[in-house]
Protein backbone atom coordinates (compact mmCIF):
# COMPACT_ATOMS: atom_id res chain seq x y z
CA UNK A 1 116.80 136.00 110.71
CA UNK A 2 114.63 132.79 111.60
CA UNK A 3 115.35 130.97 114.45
CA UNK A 4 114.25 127.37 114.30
CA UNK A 5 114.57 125.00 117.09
CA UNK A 6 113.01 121.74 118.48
CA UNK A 7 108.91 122.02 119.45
CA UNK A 8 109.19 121.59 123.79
CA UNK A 9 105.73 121.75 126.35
CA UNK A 10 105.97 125.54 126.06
CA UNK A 11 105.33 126.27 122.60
CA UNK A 12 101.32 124.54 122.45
CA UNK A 13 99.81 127.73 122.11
CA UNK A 14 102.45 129.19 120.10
CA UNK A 15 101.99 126.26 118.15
CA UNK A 16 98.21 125.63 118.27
CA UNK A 17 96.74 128.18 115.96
CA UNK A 18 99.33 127.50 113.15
CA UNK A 19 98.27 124.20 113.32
CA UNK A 20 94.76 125.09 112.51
CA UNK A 21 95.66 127.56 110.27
CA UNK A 22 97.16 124.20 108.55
CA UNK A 23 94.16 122.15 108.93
CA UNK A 24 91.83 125.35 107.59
CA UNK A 25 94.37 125.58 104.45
CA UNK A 26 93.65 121.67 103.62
CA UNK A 27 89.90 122.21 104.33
CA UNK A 28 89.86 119.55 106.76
CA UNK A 29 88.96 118.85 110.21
CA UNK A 30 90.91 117.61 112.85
CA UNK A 31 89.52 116.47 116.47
CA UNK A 32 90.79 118.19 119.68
CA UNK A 33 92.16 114.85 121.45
CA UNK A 34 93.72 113.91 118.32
CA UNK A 35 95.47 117.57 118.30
CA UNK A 36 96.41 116.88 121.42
CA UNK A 37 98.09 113.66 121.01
CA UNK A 38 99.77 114.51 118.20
CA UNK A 39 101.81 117.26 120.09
CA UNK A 40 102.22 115.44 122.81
CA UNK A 41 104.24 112.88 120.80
CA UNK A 42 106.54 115.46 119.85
CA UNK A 43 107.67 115.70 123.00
CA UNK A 44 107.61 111.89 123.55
CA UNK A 45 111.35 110.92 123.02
CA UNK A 46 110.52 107.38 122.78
CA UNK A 47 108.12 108.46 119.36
CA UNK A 48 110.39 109.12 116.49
CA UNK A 49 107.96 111.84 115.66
CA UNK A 50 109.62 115.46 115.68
CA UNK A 51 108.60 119.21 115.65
CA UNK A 52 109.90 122.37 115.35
CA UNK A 53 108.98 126.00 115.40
CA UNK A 54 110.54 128.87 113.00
CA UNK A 55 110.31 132.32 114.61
CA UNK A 56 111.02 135.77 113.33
CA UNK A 57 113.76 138.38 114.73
CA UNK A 58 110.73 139.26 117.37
CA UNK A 59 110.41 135.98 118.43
CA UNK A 60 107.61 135.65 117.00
CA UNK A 61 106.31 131.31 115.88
CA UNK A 62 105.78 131.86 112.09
CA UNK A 63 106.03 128.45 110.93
CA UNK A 64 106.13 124.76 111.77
CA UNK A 65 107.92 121.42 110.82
CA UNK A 66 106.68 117.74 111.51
CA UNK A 67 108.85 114.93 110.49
CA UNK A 68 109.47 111.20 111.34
CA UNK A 69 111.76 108.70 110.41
CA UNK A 70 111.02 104.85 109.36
CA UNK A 71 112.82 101.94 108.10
CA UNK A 72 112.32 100.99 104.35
CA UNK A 73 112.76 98.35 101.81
CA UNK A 74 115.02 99.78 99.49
CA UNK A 75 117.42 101.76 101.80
CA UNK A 76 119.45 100.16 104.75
CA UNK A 77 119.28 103.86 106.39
CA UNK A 78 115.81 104.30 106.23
CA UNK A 79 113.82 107.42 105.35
CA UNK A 80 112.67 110.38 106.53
CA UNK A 81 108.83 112.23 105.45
CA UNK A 82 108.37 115.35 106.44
CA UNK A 83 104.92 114.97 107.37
CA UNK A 84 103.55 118.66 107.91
CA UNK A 85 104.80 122.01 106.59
CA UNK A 86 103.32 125.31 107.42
CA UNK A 87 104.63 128.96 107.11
CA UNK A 88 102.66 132.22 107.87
CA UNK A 89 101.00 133.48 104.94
CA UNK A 90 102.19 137.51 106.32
CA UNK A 91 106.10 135.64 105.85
CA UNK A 92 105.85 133.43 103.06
CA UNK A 93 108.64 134.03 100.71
CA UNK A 94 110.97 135.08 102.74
CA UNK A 95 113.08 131.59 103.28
CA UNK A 96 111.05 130.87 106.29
CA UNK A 97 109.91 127.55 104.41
CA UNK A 98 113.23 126.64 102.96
CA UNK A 99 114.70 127.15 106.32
CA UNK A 100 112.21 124.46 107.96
CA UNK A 101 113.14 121.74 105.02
CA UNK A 102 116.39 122.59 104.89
CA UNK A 103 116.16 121.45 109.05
CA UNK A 104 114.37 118.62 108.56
CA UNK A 105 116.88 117.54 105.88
CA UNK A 106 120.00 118.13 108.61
CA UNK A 107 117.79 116.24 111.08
CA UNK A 108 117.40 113.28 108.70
CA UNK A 109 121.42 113.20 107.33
CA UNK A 110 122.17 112.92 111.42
CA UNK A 111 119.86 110.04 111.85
CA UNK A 112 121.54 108.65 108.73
CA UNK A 113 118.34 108.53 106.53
CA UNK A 114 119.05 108.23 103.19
CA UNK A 115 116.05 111.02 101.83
CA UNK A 116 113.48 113.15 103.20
CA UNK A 117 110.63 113.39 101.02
CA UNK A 118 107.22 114.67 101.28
CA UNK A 119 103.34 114.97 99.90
CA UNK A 120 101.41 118.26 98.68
CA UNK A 121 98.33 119.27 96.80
CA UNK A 122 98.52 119.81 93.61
CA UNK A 123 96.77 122.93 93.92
CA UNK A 124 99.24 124.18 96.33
CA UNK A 125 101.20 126.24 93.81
CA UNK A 126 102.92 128.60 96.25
CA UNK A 127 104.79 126.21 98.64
CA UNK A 128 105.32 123.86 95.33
CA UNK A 129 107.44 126.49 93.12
CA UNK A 130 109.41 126.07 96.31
CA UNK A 131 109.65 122.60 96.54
CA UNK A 132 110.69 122.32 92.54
CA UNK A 133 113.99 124.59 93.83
CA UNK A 134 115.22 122.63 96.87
CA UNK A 135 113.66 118.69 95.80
CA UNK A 136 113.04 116.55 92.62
CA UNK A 137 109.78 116.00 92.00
CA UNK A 138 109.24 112.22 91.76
CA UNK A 139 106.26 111.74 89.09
CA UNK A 140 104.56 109.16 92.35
CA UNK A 141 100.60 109.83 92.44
CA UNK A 142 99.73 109.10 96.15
CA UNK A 143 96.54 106.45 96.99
CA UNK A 144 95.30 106.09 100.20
CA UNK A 145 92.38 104.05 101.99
CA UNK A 146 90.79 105.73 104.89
CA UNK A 147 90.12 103.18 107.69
CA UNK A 148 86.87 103.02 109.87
CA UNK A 149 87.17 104.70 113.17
CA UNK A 150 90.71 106.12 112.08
């Protein structure tokens, strides 16, 4: 059964390589101090920023969950985007990935958000014939602008 429970100090290097496994699967690059701050505003209580790790019966980390919350225009309750979503490839497909949305999604109903939604590639076919079971897809086509010495 997978355990899932809050990211704390101890987990980095639990934590570490299935965050680059992350980074490899989006064939990007992400620098070492920014790595490092972003964990260390999971443990930041003041940062509404949040982690957790799934492990295996062995207690082994097979999986991660980022999320934060924000206010929004069209909700009094706000919203919550689940930011980052990562299972194993040696467990995918068996619920580890459901299990970390499905804790995100309790997370977000006890903050009193009013949805948790999220972005993929379109080419990510696996984790999206699970996201067209537990979520509506929206139709939304996401634009960004990169900023200078972001």
């Amino acid at each position: 059964m997978t355990t899932i429970r809050a990211l704390t100090a101890d987990d980095r290097d639990e934590w570490l390589p299935l965050w680059a496994a992350y980074i490899e699967f989006y064939e990007s690059e992400v620098a070492d101090d920014v790595t490092a701050s972003t964990f260390a505003r999971f443990l930041d209580t003041a940062v509404p920023m949040h982690g957790a790790l799934a492990r295996d019966d062995a207690g082994r980390a097979v999986g991660f969950v980022h999320w934060l919350e924000h206010h929004a225009t069209w909700s009094k309750g706000g919203y919550t985007y689940l930011e980052d979503l990562f299972v194993d490839p040696s467990v995918r497909g068996g619920g580890v990935g459901r299990a970390l949305i499905a804790h995100v999604t309790e997370a977000a109903r006890a903050v009193g958000s009013d949805k948790v939604y999220w972005l993929t590639a379109e080419t990510n076919t696996t984790a999206r014939a699970l996201y067209d079971r537990v979520a509506t897809r929206t139709g939304f086509i996401h634009y960004e602008i990169g900023l200078e010495g972001a």
